[in-house]
Protein backbone atom coordinates (compact mmCIF):
# COMPACT_ATOMS: atom_id res chain seq x y z
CA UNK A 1 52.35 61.37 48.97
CA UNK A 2 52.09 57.41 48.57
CA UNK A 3 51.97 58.18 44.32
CA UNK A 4 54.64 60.46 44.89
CA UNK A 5 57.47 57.76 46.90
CA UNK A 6 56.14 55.13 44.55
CA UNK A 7 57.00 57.02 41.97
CA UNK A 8 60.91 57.03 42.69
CA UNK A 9 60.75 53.62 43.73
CA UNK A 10 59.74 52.52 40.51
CA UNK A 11 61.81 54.53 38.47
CA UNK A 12 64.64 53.49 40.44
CA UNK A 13 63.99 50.04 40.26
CA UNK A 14 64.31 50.43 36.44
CA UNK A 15 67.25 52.04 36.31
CA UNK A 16 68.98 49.71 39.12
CA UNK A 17 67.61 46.65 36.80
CA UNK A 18 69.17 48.32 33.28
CA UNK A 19 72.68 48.37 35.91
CA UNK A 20 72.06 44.84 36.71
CA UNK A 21 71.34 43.65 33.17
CA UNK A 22 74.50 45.69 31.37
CA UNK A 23 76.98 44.49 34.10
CA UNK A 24 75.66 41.36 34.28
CA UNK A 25 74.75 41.33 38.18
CA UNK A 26 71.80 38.79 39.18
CA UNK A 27 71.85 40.71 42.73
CA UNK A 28 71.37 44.44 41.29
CA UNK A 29 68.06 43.16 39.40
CA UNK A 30 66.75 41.48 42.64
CA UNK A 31 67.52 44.93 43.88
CA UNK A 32 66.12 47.04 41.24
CA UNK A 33 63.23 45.11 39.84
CA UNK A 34 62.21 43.03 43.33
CA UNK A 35 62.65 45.14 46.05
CA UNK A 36 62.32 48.85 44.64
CA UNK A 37 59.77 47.59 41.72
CA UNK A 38 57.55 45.76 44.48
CA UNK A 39 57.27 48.71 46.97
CA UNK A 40 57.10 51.08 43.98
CA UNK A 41 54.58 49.02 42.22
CA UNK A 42 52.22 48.59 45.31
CA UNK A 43 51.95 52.37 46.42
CA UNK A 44 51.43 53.32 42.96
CA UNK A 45 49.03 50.44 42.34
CA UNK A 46 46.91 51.13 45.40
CA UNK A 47 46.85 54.53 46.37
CA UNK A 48 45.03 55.74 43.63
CA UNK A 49 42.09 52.79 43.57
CA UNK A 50 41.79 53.50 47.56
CA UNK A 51 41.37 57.19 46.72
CA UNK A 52 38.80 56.92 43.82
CA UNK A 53 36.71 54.48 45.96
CA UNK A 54 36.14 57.67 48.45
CA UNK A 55 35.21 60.11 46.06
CA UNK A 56 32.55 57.54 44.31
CA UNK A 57 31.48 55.68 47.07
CA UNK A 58 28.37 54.65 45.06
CA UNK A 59 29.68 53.28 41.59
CA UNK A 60 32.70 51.56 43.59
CA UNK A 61 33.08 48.93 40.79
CA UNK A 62 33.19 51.99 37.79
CA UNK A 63 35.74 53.68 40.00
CA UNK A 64 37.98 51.57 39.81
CA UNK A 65 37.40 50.18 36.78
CA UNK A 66 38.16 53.54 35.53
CA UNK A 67 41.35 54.14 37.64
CA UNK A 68 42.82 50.78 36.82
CA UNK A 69 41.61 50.54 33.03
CA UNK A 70 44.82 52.64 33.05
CA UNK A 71 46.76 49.85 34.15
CA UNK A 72 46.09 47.80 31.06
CA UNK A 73 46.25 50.72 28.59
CA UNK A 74 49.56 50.91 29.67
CA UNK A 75 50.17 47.47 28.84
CA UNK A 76 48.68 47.43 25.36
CA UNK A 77 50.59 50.54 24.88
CA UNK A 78 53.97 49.70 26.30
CA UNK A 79 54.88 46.43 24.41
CA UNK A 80 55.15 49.08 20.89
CA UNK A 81 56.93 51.32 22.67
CA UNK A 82 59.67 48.87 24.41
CA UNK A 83 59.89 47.34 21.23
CA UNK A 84 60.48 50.88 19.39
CA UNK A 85 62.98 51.91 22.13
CA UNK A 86 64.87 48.63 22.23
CA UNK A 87 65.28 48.58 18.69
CA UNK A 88 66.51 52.23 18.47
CA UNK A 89 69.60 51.00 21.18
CA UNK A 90 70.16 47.43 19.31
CA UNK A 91 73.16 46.22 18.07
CA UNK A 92 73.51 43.17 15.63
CA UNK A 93 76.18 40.57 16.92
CA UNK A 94 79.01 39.81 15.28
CA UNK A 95 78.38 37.19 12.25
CA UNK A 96 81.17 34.35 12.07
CA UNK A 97 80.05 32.30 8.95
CA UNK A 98 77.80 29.61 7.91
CA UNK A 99 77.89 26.14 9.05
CA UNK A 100 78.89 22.85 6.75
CA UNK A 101 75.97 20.96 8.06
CA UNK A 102 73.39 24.10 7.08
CA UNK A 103 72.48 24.95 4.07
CA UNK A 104 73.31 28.54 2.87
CA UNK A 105 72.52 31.02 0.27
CA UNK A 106 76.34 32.10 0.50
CA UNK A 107 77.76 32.01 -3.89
CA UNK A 108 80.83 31.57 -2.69
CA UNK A 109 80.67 28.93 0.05
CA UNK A 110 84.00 27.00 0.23
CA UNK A 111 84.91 28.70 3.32
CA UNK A 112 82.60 27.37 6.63
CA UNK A 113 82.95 28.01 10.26
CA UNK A 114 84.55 24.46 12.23
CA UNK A 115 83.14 23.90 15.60
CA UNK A 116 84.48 22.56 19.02
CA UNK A 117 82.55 21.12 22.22
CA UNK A 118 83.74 21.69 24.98
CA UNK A 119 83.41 20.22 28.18
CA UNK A 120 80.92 22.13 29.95
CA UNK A 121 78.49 21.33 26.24
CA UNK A 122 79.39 25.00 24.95
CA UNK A 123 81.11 25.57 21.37
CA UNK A 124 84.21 27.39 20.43
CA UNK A 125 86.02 28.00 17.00
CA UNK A 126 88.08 24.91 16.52
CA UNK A 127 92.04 25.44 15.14
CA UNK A 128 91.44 24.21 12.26
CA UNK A 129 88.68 26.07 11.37
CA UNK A 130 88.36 28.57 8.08
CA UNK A 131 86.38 30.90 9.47
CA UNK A 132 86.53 32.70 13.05
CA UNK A 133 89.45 33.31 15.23
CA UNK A 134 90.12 29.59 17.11
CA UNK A 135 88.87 29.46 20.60
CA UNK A 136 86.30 31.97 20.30
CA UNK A 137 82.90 31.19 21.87
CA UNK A 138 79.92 30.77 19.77
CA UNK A 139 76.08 30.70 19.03
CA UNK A 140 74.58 28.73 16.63
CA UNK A 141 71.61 30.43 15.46
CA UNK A 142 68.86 28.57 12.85
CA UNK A 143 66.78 29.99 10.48
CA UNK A 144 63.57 29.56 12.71
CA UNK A 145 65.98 31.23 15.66
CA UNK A 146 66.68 34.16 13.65
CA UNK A 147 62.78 34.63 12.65
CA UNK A 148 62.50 35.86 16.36
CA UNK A 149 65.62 38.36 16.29
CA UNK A 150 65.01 41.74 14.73
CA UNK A 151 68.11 43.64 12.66
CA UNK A 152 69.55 40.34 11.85
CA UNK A 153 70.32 39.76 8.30
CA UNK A 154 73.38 37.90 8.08
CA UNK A 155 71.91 34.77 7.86
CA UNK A 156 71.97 31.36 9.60
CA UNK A 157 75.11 29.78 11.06
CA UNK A 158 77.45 30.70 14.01
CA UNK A 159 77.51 34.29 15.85
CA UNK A 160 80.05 35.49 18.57
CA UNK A 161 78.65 35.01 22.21
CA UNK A 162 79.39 38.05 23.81
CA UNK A 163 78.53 40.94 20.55
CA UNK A 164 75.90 42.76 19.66
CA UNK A 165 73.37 44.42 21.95
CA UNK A 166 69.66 43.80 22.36
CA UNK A 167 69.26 47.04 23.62
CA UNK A 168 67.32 46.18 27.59
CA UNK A 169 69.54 48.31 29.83
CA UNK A 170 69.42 51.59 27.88
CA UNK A 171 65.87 50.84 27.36
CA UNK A 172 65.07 50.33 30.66
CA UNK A 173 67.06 53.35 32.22
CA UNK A 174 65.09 55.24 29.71
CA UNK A 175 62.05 54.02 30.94
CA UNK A 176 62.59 54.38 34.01
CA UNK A 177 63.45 58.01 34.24
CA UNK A 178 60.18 58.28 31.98
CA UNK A 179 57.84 56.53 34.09
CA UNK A 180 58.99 58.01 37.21
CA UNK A 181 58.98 61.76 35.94
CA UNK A 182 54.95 61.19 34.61
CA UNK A 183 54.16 59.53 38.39
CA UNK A 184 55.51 62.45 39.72
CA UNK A 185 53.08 64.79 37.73
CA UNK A 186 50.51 62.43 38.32
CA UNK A 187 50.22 61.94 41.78
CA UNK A 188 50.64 65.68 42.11
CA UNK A 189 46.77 65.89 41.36
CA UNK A 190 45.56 63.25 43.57
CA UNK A 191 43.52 63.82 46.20
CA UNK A 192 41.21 62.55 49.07
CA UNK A 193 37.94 64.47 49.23
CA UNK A 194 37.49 66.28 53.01
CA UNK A 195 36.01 63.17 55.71
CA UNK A 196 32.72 65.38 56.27
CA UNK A 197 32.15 65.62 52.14
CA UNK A 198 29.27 63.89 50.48
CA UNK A 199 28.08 62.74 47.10
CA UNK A 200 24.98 64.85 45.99
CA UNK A 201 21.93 62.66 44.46
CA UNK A 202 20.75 64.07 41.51
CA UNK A 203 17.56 64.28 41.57
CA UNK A 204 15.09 63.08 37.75
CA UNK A 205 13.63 65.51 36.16
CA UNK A 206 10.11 64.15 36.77
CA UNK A 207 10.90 64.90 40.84
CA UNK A 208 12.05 68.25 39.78
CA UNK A 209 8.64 68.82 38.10
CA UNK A 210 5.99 67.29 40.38
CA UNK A 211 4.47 68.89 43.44
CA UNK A 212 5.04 67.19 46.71
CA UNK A 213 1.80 65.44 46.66
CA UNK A 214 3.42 63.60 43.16
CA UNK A 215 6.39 62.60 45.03
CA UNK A 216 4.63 60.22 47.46
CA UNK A 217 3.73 58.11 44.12
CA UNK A 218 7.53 57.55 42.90
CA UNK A 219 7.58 53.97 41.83
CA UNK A 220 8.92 51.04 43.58
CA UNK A 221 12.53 50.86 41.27
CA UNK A 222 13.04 54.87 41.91
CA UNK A 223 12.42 53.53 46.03
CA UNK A 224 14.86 50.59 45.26
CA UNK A 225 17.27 52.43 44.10
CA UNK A 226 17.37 55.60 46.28
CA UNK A 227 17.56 53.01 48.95
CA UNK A 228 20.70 51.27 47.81
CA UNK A 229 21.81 54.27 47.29
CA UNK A 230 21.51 55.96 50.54
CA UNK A 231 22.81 52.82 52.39
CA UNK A 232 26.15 53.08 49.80
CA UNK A 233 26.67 56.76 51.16
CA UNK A 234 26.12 56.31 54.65
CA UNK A 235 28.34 53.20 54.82
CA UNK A 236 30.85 55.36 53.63
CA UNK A 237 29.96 58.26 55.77
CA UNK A 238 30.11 56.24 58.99
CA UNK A 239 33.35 54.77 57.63
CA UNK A 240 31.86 51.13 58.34
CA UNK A 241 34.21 48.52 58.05
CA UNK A 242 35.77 45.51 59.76
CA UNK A 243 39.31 45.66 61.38
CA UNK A 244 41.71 44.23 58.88
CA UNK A 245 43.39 42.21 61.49
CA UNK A 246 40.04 40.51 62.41
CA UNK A 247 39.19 39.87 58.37
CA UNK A 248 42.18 38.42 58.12
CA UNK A 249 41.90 35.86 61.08
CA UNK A 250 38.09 35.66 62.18
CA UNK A 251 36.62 35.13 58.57
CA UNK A 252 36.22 32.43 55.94
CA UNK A 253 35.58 35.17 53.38
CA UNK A 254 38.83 36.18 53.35
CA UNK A 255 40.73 33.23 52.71
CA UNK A 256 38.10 31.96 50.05
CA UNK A 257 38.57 35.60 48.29
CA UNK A 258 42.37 35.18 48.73
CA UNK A 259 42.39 31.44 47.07
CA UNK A 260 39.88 32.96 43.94
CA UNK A 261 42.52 35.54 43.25
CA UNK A 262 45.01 33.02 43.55
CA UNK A 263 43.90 30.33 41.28
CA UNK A 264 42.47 33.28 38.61
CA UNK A 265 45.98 34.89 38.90
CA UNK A 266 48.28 32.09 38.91
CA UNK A 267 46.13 30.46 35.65
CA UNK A 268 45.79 33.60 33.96
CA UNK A 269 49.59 34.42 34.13
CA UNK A 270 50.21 31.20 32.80
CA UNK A 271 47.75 31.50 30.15
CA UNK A 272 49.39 34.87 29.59
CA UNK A 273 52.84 34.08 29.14
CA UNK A 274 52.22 31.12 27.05
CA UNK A 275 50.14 32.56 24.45
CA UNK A 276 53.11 35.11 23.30
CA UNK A 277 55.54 32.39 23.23
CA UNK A 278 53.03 30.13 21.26
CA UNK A 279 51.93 32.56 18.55
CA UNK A 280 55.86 32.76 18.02
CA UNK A 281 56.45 29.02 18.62
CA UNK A 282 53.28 27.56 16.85
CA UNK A 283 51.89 29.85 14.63
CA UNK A 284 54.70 31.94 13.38
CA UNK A 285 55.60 28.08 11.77
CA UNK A 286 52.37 27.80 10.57
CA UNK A 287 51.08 30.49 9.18
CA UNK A 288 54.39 32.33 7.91
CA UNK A 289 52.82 34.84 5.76
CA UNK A 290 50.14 36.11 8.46
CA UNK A 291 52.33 35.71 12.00
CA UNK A 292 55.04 38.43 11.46
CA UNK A 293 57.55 40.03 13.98
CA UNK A 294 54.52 43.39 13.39
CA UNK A 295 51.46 40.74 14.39
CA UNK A 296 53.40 39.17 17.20
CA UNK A 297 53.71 42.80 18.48
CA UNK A 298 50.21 43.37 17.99
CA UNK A 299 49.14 40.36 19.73
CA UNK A 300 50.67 41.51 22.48
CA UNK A 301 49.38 45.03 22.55
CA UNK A 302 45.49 43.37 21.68
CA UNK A 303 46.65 41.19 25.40
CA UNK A 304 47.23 44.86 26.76
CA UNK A 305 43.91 46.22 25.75
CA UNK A 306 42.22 43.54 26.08
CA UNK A 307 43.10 43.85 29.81
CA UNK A 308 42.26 47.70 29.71
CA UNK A 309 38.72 46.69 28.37
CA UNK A 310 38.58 43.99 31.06
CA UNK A 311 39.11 46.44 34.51
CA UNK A 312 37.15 48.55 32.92
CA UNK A 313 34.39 46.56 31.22
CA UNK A 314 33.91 43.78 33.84
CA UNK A 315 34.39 46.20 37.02
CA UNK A 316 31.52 48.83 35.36
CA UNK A 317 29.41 45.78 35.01
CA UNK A 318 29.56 44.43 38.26
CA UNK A 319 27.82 47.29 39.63
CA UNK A 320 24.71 46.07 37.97
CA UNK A 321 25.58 41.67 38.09
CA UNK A 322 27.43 41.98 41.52
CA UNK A 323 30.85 41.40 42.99
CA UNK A 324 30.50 37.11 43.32
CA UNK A 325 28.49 37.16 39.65
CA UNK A 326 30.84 38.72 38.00
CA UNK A 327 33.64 36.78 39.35
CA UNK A 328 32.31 33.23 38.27
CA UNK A 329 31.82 34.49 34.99
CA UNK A 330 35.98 34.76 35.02
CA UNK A 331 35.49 30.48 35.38
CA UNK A 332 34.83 30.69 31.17
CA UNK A 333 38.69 30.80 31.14
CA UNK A 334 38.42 27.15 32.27
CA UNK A 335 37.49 26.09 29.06
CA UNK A 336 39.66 28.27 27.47
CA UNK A 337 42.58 27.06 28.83
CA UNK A 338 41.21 23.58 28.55
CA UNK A 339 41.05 23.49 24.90
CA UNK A 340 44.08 26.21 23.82
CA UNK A 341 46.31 22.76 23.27
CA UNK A 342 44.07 21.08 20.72
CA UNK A 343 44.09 24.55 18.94
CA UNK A 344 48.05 24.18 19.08
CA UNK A 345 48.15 21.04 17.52
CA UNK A 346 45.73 21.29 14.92
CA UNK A 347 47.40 24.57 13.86
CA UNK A 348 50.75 22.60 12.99
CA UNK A 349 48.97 20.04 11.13
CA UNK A 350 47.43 22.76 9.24
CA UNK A 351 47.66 24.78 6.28
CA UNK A 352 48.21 28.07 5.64
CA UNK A 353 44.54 28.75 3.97
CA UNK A 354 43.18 27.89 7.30
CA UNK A 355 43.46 30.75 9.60
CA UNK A 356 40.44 30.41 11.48
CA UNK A 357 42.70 28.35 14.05
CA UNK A 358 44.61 31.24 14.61
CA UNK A 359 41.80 33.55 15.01
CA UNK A 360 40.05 31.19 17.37
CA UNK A 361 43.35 31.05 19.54
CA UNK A 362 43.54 35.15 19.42
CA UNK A 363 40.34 35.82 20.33
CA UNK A 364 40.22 33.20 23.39
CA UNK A 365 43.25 34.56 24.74
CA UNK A 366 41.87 37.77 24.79
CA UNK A 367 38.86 37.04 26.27
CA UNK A 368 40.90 35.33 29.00
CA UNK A 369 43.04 38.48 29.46
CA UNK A 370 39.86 40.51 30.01
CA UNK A 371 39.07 38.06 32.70
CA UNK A 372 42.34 38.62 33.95
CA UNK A 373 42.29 42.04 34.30
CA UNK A 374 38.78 42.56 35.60
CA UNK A 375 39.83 40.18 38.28
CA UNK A 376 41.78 43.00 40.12
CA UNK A 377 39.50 46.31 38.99
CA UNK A 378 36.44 44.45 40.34
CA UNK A 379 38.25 42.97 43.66
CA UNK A 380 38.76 46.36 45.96
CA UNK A 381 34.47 46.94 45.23
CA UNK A 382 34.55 43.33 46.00
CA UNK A 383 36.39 43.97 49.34
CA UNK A 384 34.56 47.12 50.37
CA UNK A 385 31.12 45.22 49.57
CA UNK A 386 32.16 42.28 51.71
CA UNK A 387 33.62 44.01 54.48
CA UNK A 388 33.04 47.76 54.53
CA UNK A 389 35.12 50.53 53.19
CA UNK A 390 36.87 51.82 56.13
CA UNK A 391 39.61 49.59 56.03
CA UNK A 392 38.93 48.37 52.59
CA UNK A 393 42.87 49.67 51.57
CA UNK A 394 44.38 47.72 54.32
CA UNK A 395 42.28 44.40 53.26
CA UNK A 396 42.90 44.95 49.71
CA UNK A 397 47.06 45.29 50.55
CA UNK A 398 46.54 42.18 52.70
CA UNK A 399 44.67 40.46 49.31
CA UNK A 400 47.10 40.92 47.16
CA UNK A 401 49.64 39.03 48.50
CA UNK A 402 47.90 36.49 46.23
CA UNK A 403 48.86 38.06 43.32
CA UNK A 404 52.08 38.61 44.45
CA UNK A 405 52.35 34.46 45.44
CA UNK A 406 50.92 33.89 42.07
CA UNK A 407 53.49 36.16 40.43
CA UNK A 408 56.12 33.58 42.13
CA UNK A 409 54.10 30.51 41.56
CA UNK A 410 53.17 31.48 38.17
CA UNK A 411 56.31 31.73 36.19
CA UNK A 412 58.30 28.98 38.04
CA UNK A 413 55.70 26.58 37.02
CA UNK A 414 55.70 27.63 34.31
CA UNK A 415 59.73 27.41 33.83
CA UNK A 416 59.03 23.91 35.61
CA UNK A 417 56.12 22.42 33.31
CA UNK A 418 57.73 23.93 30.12
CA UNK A 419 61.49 22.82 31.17
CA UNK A 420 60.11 19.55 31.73
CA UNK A 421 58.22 18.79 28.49
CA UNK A 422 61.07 20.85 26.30
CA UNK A 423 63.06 17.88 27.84
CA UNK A 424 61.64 14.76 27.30
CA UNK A 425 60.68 16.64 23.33
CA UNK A 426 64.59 16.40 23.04
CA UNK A 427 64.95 13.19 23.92
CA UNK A 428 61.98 12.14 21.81
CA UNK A 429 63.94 13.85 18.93
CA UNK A 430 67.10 12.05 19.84
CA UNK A 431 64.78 8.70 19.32
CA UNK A 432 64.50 9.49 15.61
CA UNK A 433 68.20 10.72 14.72
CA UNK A 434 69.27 8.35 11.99
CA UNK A 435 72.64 10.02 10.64
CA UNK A 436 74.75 9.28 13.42
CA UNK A 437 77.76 11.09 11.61
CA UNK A 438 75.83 14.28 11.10
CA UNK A 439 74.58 14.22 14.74
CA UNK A 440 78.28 13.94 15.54
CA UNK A 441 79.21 16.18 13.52
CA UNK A 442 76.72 19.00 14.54
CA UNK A 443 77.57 18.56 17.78
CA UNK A 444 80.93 17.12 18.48
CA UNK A 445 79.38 13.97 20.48
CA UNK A 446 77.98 10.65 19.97
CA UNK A 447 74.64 10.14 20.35
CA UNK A 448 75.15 7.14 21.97
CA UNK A 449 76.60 9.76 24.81
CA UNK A 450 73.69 9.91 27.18
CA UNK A 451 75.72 12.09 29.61
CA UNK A 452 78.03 14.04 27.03
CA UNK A 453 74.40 15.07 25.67
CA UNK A 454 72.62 15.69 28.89
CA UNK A 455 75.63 18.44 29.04
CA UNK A 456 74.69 19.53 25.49
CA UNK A 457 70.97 20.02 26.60
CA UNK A 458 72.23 21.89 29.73
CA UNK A 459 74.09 24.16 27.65
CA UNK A 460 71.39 24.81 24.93
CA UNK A 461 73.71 23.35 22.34
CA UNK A 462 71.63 20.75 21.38
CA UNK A 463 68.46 22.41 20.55
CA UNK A 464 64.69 21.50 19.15
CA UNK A 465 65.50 23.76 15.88
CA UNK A 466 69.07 22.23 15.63
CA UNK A 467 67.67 18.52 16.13
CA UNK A 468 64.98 18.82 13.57
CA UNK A 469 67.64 19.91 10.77
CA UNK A 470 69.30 16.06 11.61
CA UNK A 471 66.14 14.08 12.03
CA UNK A 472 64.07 12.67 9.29
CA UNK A 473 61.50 15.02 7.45
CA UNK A 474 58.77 13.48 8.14
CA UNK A 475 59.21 13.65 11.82
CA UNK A 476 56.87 16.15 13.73
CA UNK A 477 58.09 19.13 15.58
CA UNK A 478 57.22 18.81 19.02
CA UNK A 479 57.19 22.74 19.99
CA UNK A 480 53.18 22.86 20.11
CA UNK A 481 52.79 19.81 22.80
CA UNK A 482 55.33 21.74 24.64
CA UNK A 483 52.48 23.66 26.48
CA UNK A 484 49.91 21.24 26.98
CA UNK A 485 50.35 20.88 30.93
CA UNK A 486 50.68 24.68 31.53
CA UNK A 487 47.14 25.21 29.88
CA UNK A 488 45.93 22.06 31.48
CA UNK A 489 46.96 23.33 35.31
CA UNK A 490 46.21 26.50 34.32
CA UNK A 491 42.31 25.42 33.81
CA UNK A 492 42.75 23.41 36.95
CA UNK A 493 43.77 26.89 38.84
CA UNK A 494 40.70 28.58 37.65
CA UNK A 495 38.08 25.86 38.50
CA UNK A 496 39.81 25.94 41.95
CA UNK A 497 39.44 29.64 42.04
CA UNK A 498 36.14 29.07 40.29
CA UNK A 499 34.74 27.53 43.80
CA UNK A 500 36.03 29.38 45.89
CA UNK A 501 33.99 32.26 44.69
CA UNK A 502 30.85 30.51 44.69
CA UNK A 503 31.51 29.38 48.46
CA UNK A 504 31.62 33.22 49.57
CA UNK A 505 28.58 34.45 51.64
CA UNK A 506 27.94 38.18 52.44
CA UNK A 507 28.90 39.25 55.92
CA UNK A 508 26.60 41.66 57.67
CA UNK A 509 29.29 44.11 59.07
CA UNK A 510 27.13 46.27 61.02
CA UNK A 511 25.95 43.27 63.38
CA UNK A 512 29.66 42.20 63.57
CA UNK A 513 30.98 45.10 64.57
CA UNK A 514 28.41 45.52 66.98
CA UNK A 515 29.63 42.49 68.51
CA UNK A 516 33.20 43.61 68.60
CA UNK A 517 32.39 46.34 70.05
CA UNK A 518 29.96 44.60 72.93
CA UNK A 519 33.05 42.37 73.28
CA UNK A 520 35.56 45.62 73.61
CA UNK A 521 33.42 47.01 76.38
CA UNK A 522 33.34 43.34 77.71
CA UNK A 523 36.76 43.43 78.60
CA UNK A 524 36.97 47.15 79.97
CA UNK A 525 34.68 46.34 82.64
């Protein structure tokens, strides 16, 4: 029933956020992609983890791995097939002409688009201009601008605001009434086994084969491990596990487990987000011929299974390691994150022939990403082993609040620690303008203008790609420092997160409930 709501929920929150984004209304996406998206997302998320847990209450870590490897297939999947479906709806917008201050391929080019700034630092046709009806509101797009635009030819030089089509709202109705018809059929199959079933133990053929005087030699491991196994099942067939409320508010396991998701969510979002704006940034500049608008894609589909490998790989193998093992091996995205900016800069100082940067940067984002997604697939076994499945679902709702607080914290520091180095690179750039008369001219403002150009900035008119057409050659594009403090608090995050973990000590839930329940009786009498 929960897969089923969910379901609608998220396919309406698509189709209310393709409303939002063709009619323009920032309240319709809050709607669609916030409200419906979050309730959808959750029911969907948990109620099928929750309901593999009970039918392999033994291999709690593969369970879920399994369920939720799912999760990231869908994400190395999805970024192809967005990009196939938003392409399909695309429209190019409407060329103008070329710029004078840009050089063009144009034979003929006497005739060039004139340019007016206006007071709010956007740019309109001027009168006098030969190209373009007179008023009309621009974008100037360079060439490095239109290397990250598919089905746009035309060339650099000004386009009318307000053409053309990317193609999001039709893709994302169309989404949505796909994704919500296959949860549908989905959760129609998903079930919870009967309260009173059980697991059978197979039994090795060696048992099968010996008499029962040979069974009172099995070895010590066989012991071991019928043991842990038999005290899985009957935790599970006792339904042992703490009240959420007192986890919650009676623990220090909790709160330590909430923080480690935290700082491993928050820094691997960031880490996440920045390494598909970098390979475009930094290494589609540097290595031209290899970074395409195809790689870019398949970066981000190699993030996606990389993930899928990761709730899969890491939850599987923390059966064997442990919950709290497995979890500080997620602190190798520390250094990771640590050194991703010296790969940035090296890889614009470097040529071409040296693509062993890029490869280095590839694969260490992955890895992270596996981290990344193993950090949820292993956290409900996590949960269950800490404080018993019975209410494991309720605990693991309650947990993931910290993704959902890093999913806030995450981009807007991001937006923050990018907005404020992309900043202070533009005034660095305005440092090194020489050609006064071609800044002027560009942009309809003397650079001597600190506020006139502070409304430029505001307005994206005055741009990194646009500056570095005016400055000197020899003067360094700042777009790879531009992520240095993301990947530095990012690493900070995880070595928070990286503590926290190792500060978690097993509970022993049957004594504690005991006590709750000595405590219950307590107060009846």
């Amino acid at each position: 029933m929960a897969g089923a709501v969910g379901s609608v929920f998220w396919g309406s929150a698509l189709c209310t956020t393709a409303a939002g984004v063709e009619y323009h209304s920032l309240p319709l996406v809050y709607l669609g992609y916030g409200l419906f998206g979050g309730i959808g997302w959750g029911l969907m998320y948990l109620a099928p983890v929750t309901t593999v847990m009970k039918w392999f209450p033994d291999r709690r870590g593969l369970a879920t791995g399994i369920a939720l490897s799912a999760f990231g297939a869908g994400a190395a999947v999805a970024p192809s097939l967005i990009h196939h479906v938003c392409d399909y709806f695309a429209t190019a917008p409407d060329f103008i002409g070329p710029l004078k201050d840009m050089t063009v391929s144009f034979i003929d080019a006497a005739s060039y688009v004139s340019l007016e700034t206006l007071s709010d630092g956007s740019q309109v046709v001027s009168e006098g201009s030969n190209l373009g009806e007179p008023g009309q509101s621009v974008l100037v797009a360079t060439e490095s601008d239109l290397a990250k635009v598919p089905n746009v030819t035309t060339g650099q030089g000004a386009y009318a605001l307000g053409t053309g089509d990317n193609g999001t709202s039709k893709a994302l109705a169309s989404l949505g009434v796909f994704y919500g018809a296959l949860g549908l059929l989905g959760s129609r199959f998903m079930k919870v086994p009967h309260e009173n079933w059980r697991p059978s133990v197979a039994s090795s053929p060696k048992e099968e084969e010996s008499t029962i005087e040979a069974k009172s030699h099995t070895t010590k491991e066989e012991e071991s491990n019928e043991k842990r196994t038999t005290e899985a099942m009957s935790t599970t067939n006792h339904n042992i596990g703490l009240p959420a409320s007192y986890v919650t508010t009676n623990t220090i396991q909790f709160p330590l487990l909430w923080l480690s998701v935290f700082g491993n969510a928050t820094g691997g979002l960031a880490l996440l987000s920045s390494s598909k704006l970098i390979i475009q940034d930094v290494f589609a500049d540097s290595f031209s011929e290899i970074v395409t608008a195809s790689f870019a894609t398949g970066y981000v589909s190699s993030l996606g299974l990389g993930m899928a490998l990761g709730r899969f790989g890491w939850s599987a193998l923390s059966d064997r390691l442990g919950r709290q093992k497995t979890y500080a091996i997620f602190g190798l995205g520390i250094p990771i994150g640590g050194f991703a900016p010296a790969l940035c800069h090296a890889a614009a100082s470097a040529d071409a022939s040296s693509p062993a940067l890029l490869g280095a940067f590839y694969g260490g984002s992955v890895l992270a990403i596996t981290f990344y997604g193993g950090l949820f697939s292993v956290l409900p076994a996590y949960i269950a082993d800490l404080f018993g499945q019975k209410y494991s679902g309720a605990i693991h709702g309650k947990a993931l609040t910290a993704w959902a607080a890093s999913a806030v914290c995450g981009p807007m520091g991001l937006a923050y620690l990018r907005s404020e180095s992309y900043h202070s690179a533009i005034h660095d750039l305005l440092g090194s303008v020489q050609d006064e008369a071609a800044f002027e001219s560009a942009f309809g403002c003397a650079l001597h203008d600190s506020e006139r150009i502070e409304t430029l900035i505001d307005a994206k008119t005055v741009s990194i790609s646009r500056l570095m057409d005016i400055v000197p050659a020899d003067t360094v594009d700042p777009t790879p420092f531009l992520y240095d403090s993301t990947f530095y608090v990012a690493a900070g995050l995880m070595g928070t997160a990286f503590l926290s973990n190792l500060a978690i000590r097993p509970l022993d839930v049957k004594n504690v409930l005991a006590r709750l329940e000595e405590s219950e009786q307590d107060v009846a009498m």
